[in-house]
C-alpha atoms as a PDB file:
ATOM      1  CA  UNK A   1      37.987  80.730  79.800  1.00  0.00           C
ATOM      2  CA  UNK A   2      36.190  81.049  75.933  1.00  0.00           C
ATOM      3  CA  UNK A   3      35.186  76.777  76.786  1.00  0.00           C
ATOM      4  CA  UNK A   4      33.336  78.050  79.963  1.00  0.00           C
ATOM      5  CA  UNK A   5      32.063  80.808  78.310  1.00  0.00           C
ATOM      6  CA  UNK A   6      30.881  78.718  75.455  1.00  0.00           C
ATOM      7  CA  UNK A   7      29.323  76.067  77.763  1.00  0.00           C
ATOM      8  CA  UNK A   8      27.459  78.544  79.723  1.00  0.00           C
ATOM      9  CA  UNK A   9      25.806  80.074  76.844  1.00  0.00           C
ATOM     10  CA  UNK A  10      24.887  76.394  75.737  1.00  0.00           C
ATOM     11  CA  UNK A  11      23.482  75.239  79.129  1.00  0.00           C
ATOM     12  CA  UNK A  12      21.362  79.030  78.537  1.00  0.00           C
ATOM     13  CA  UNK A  13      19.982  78.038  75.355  1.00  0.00           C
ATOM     14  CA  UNK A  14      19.222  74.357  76.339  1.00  0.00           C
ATOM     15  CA  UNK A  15      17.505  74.976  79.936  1.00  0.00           C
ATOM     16  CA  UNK A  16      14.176  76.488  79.273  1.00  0.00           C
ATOM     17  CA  UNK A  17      13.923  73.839  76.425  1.00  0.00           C
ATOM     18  CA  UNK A  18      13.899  71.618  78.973  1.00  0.00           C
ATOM     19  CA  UNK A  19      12.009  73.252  81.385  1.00  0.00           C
ATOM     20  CA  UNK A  20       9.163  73.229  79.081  1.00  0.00           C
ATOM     21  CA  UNK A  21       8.835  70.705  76.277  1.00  0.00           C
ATOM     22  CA  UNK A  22       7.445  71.755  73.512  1.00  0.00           C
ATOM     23  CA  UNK A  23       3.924  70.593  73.185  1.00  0.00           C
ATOM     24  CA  UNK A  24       2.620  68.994  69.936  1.00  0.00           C
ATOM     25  CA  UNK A  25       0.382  70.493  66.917  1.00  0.00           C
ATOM     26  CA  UNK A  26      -3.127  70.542  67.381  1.00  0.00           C
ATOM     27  CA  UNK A  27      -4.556  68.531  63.714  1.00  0.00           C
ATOM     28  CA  UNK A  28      -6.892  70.239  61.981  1.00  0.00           C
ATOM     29  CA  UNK A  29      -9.394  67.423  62.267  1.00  0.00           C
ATOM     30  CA  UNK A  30     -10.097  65.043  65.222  1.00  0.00           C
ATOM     31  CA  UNK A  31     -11.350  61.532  65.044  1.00  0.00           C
ATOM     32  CA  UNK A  32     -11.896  58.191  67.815  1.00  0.00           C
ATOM     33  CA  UNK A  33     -13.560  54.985  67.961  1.00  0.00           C
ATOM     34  CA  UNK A  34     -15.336  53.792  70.807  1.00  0.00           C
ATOM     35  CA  UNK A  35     -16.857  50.751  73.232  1.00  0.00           C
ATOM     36  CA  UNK A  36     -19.916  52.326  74.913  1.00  0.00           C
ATOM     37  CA  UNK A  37     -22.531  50.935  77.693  1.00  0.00           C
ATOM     38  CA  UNK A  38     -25.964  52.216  77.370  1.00  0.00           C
ATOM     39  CA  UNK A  39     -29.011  52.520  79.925  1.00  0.00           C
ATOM     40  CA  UNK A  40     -32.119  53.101  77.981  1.00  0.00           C
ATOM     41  CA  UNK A  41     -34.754  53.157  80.926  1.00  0.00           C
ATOM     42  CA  UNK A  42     -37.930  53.281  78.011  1.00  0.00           C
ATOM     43  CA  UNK A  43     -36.771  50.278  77.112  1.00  0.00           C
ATOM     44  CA  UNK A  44     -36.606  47.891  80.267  1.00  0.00           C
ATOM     45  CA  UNK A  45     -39.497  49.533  81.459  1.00  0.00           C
ATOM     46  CA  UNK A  46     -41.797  47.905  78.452  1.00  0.00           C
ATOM     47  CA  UNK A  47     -44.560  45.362  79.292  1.00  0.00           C
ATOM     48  CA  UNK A  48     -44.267  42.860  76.184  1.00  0.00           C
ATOM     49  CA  UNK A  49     -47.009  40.094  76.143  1.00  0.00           C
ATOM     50  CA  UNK A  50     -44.537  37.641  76.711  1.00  0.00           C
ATOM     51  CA  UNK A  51     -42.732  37.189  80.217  1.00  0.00           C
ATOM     52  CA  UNK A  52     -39.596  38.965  80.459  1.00  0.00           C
ATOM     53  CA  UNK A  53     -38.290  42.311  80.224  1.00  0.00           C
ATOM     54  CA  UNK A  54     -35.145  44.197  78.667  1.00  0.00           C
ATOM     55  CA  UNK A  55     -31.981  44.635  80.444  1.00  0.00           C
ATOM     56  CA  UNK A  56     -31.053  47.186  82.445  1.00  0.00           C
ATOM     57  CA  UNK A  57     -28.142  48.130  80.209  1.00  0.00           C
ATOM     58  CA  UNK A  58     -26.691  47.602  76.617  1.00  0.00           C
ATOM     59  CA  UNK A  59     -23.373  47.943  74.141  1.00  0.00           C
ATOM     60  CA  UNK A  60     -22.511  49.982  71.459  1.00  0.00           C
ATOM     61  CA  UNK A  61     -19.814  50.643  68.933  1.00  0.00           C
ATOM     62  CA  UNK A  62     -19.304  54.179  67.272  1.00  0.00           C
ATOM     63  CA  UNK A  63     -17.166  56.289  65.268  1.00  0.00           C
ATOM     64  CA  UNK A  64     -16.525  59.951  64.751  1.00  0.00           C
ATOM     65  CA  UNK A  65     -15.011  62.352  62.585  1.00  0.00           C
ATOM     66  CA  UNK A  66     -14.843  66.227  63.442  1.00  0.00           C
ATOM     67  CA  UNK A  67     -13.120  69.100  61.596  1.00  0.00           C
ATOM     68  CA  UNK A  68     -12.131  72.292  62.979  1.00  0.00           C
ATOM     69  CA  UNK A  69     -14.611  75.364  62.155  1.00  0.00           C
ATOM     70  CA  UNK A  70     -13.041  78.371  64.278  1.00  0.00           C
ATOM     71  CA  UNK A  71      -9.610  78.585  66.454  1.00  0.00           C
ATOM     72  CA  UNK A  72      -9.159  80.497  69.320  1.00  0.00           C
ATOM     73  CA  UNK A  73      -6.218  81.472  71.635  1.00  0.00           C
ATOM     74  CA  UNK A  74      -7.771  79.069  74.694  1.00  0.00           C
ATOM     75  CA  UNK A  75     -11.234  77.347  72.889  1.00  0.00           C
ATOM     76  CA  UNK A  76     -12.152  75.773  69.307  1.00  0.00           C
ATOM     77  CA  UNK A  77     -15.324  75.025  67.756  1.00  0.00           C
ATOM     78  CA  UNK A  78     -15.548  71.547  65.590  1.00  0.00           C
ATOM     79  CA  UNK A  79     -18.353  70.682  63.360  1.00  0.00           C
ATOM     80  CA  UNK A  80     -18.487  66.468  62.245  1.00  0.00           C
ATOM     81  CA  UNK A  81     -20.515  63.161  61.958  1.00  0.00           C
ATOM     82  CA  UNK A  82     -21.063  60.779  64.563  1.00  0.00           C
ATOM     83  CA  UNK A  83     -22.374  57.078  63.929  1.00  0.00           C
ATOM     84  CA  UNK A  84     -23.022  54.288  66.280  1.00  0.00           C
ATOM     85  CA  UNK A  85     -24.539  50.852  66.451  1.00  0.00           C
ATOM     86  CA  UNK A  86     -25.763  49.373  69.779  1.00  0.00           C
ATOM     87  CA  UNK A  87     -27.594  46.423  71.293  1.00  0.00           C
ATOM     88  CA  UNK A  88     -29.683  45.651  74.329  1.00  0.00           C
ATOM     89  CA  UNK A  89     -30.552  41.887  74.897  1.00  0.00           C
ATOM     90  CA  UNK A  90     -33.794  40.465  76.864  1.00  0.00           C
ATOM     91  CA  UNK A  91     -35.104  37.222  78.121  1.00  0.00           C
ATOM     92  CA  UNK A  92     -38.384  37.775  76.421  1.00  0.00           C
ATOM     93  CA  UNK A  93     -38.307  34.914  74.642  1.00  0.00           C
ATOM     94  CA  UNK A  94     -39.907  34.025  70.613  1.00  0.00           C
ATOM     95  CA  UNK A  95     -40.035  30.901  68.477  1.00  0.00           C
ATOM     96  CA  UNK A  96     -36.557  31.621  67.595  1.00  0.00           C
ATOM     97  CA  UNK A  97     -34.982  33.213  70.004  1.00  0.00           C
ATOM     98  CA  UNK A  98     -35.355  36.113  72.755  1.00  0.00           C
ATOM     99  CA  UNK A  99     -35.874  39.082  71.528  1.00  0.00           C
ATOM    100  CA  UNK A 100     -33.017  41.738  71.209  1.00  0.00           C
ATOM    101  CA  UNK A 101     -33.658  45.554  70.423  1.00  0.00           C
ATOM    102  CA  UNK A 102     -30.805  47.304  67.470  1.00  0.00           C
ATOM    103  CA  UNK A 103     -30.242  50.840  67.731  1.00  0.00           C
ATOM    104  CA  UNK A 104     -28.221  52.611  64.741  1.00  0.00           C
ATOM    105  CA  UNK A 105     -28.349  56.304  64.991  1.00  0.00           C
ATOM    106  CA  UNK A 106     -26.175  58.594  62.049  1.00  0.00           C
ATOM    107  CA  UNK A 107     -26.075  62.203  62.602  1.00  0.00           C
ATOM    108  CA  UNK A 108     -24.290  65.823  62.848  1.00  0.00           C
ATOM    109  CA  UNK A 109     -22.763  67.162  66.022  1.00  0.00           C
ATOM    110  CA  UNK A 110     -20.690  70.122  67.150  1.00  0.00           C
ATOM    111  CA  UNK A 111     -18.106  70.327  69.523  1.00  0.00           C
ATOM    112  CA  UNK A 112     -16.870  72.988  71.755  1.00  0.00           C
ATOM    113  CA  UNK A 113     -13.271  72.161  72.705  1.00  0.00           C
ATOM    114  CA  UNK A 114     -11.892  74.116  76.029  1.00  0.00           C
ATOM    115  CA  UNK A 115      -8.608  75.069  77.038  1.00  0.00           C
ATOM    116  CA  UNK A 116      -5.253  75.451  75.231  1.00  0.00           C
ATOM    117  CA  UNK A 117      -5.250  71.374  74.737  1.00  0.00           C
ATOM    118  CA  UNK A 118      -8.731  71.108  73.919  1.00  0.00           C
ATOM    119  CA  UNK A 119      -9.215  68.222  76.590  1.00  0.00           C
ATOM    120  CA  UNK A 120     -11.852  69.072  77.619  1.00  0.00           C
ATOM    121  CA  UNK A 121     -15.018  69.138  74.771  1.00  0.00           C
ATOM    122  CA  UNK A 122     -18.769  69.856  75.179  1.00  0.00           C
ATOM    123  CA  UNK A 123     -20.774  68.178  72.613  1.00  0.00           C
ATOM    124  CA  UNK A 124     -24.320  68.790  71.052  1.00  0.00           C
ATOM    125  CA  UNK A 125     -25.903  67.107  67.910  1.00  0.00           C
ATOM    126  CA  UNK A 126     -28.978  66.224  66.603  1.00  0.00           C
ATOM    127  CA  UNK A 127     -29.384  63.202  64.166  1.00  0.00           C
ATOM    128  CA  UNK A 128     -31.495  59.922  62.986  1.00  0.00           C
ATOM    129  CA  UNK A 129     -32.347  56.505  65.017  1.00  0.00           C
ATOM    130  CA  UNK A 130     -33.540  53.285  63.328  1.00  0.00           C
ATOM    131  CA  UNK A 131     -34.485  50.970  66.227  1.00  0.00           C
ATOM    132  CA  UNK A 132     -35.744  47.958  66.061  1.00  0.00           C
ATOM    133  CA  UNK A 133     -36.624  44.216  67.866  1.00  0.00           C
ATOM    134  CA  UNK A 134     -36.207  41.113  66.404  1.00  0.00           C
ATOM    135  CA  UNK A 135     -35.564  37.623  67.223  1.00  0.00           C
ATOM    136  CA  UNK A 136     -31.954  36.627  66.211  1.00  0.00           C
ATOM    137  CA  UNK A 137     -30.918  33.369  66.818  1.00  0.00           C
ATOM    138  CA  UNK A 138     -28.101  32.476  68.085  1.00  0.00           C
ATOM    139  CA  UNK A 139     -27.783  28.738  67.004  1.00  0.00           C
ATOM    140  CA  UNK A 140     -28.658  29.387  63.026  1.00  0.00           C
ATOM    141  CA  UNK A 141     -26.614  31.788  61.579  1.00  0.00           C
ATOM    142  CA  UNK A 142     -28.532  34.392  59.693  1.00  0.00           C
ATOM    143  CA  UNK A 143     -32.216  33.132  60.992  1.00  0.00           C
ATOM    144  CA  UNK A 144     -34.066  36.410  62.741  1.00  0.00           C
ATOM    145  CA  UNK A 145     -37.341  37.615  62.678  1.00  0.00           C
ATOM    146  CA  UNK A 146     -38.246  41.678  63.172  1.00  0.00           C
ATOM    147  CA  UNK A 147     -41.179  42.202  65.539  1.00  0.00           C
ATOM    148  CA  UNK A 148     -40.953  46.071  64.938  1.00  0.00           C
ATOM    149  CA  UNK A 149     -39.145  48.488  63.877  1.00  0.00           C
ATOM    150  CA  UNK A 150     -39.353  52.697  63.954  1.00  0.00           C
ATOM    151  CA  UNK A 151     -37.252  55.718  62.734  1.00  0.00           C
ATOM    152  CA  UNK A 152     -37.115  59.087  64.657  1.00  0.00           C
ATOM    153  CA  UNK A 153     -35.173  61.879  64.807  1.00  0.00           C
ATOM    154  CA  UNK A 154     -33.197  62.946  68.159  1.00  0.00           C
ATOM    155  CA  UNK A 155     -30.588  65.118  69.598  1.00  0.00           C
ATOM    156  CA  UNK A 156     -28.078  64.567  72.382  1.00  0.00           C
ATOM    157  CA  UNK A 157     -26.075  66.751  74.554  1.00  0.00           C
ATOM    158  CA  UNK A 158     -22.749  65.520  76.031  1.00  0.00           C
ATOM    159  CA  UNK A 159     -18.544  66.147  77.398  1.00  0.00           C
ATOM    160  CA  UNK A 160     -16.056  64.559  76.339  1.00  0.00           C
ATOM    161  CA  UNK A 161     -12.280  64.184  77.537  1.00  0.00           C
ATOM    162  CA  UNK A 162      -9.424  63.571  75.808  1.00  0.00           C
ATOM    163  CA  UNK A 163      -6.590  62.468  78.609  1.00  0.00           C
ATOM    164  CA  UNK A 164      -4.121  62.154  76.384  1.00  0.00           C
ATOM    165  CA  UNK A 165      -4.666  66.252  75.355  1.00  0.00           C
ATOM    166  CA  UNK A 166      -2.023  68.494  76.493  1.00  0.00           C
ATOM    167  CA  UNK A 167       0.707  65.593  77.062  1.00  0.00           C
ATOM    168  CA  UNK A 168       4.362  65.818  75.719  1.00  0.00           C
ATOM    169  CA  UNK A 169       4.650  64.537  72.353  1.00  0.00           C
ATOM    170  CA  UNK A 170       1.080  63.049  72.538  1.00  0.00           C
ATOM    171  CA  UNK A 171      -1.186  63.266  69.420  1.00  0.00           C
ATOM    172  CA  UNK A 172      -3.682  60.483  70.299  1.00  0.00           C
ATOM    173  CA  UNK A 173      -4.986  58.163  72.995  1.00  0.00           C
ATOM    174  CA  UNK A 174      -7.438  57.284  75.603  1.00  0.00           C
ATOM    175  CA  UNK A 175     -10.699  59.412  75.152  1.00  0.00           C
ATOM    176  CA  UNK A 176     -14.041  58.763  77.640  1.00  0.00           C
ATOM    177  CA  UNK A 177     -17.044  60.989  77.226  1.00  0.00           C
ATOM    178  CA  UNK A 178     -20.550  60.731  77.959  1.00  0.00           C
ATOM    179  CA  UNK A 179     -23.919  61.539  76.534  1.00  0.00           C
ATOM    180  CA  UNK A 180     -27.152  62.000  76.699  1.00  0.00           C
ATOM    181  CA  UNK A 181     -29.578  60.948  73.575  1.00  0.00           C
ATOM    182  CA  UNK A 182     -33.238  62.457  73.497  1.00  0.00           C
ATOM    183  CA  UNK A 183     -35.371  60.892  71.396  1.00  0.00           C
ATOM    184  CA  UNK A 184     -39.251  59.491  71.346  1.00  0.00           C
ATOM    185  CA  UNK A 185     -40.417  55.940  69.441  1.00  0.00           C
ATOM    186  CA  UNK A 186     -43.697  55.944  70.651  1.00  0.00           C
ATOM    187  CA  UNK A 187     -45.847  52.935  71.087  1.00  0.00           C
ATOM    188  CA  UNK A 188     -44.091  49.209  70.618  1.00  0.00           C
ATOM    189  CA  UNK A 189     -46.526  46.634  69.607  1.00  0.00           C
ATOM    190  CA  UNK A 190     -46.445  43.482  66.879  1.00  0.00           C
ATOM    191  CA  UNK A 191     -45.773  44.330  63.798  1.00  0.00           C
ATOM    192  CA  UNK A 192     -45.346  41.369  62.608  1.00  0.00           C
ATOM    193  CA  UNK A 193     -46.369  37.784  64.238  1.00  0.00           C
ATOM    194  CA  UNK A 194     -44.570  34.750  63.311  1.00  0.00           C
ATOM    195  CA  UNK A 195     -46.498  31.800  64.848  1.00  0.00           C
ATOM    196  CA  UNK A 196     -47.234  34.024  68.485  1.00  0.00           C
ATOM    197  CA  UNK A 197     -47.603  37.730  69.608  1.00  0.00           C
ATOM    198  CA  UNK A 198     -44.772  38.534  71.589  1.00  0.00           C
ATOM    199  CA  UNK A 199     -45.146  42.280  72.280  1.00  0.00           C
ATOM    200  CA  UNK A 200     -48.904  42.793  72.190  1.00  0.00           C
ATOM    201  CA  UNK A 201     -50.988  45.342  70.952  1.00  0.00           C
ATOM    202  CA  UNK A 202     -49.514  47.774  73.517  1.00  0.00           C
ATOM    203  CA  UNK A 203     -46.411  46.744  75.272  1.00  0.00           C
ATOM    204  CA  UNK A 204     -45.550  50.802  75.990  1.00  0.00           C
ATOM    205  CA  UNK A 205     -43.948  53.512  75.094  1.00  0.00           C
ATOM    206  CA  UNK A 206     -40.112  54.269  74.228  1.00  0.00           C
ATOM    207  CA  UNK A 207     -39.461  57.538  75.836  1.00  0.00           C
ATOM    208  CA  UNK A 208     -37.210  59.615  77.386  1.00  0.00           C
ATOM    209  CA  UNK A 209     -33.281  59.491  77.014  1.00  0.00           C
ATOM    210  CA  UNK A 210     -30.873  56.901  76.305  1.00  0.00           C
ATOM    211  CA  UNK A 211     -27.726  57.533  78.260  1.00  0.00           C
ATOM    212  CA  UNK A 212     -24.263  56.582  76.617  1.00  0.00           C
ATOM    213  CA  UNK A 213     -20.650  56.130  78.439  1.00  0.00           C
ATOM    214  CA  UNK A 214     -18.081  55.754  76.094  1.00  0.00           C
ATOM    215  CA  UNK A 215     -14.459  54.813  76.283  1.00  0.00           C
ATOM    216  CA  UNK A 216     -12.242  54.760  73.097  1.00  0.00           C
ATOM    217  CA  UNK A 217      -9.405  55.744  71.277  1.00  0.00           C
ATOM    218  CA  UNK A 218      -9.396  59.432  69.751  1.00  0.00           C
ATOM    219  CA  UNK A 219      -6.580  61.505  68.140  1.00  0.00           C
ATOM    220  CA  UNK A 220      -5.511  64.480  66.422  1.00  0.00           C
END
């Protein structure tokens, strides 16, 4: 009778545990890396001098770092750096090679994590682009040419999810999010001709936003 007794109060204790596992720390800080594809419809829609256009869509690579500003029972607010490198190719073809536009942008964001996981994140920064067009070859290693180049400041607005959030024992994993970058480069012309004009004197305006899906690896 005091074995049953004993077992019973065992099975007690042990059920709820298993009913509901215990779920895993939140860190303090969050971080990911990322693959992204970006549509930058400014820049396929420029005219250069020379026949050809930009593509319809590009890659990046990116990094982030975040650290947690204010907890709450059900939301958190993280403050970090974001940095990313990306590339759109053409077949507007140079001396060298065809042209390909670099966009590296550094800057501050915060983010606005929802529910008791945090899955869920909204995301807002502001921050600095350097983009510019060159002809890199792809035969010579090392052998380019930059056709033009500007700086400007932008912001973006954005969600990210964190599927891995909220799962048993789970502290990092598959993270997709999406964003959308405002910023304005102006007028794209020759800066700089090496044998032949490619761009022009006016080949258009960048404007309007660059839009970035990203799929990566994130963790807490």
């Amino acid at each position: 009778m005091k074995m049953i007794s004993v077992t019973t109060a065992l099975l007690l204790f042990a059920l709820p545990a298993m009913a509901e596992p215990e779920q895993p720390q939140i860190g303090p800080g969050r971080y990911e890396i990322w693959l992204g594809i970006t549509s930058w419809p400014g820049l396929s829609e420029l005219e250069p001098l020379a026949a050809g256009s930009f593509d319809e869509v590009g890659l990046g690579l990116g990094a982030a770092f975040h650290a947690s500003l204010k907890r709450y029972e059900h939301s958190e607010i993280l403050a970090g750096v974001d940095m990313y490198i990306g590339g759109t190719s053409s077949n507007v073809g140079g001396i060298i090679d065809d042209l390909i536009a670099r966009d590296l942008y550094l800057g501050a964001s915060l983010k606005w994590g929802l529910g008791k996981s945090r899955a869920l994140q909204l995301d807002a920064g502001a921050g600095y682009h350097l983009l510019d067009m060159a002809q890199v070859s792809t035969r010579i290693w090392g052998l380019e040419h930059q056709v033009w180049e500007s700086n400007r400041l932008g912001t973006f607005v954005g969600a990210t999810w964190d599927v891995w959030a909220g799962q048993p024992e789970k502290t990092a994993g598959l993270s997709i999010a999406f964003k959308v970058h405002f910023v304005e480069f102006g007028t794209v012309y020759d800066e700089d001709i090496f044998l032949e004009p490619i761009l022009g004197p006016n080949a258009g305006r960048i404007e309007g936003p660059l839009y970035l899906l990203q799929v990566g690896f994130s963790g807490r």
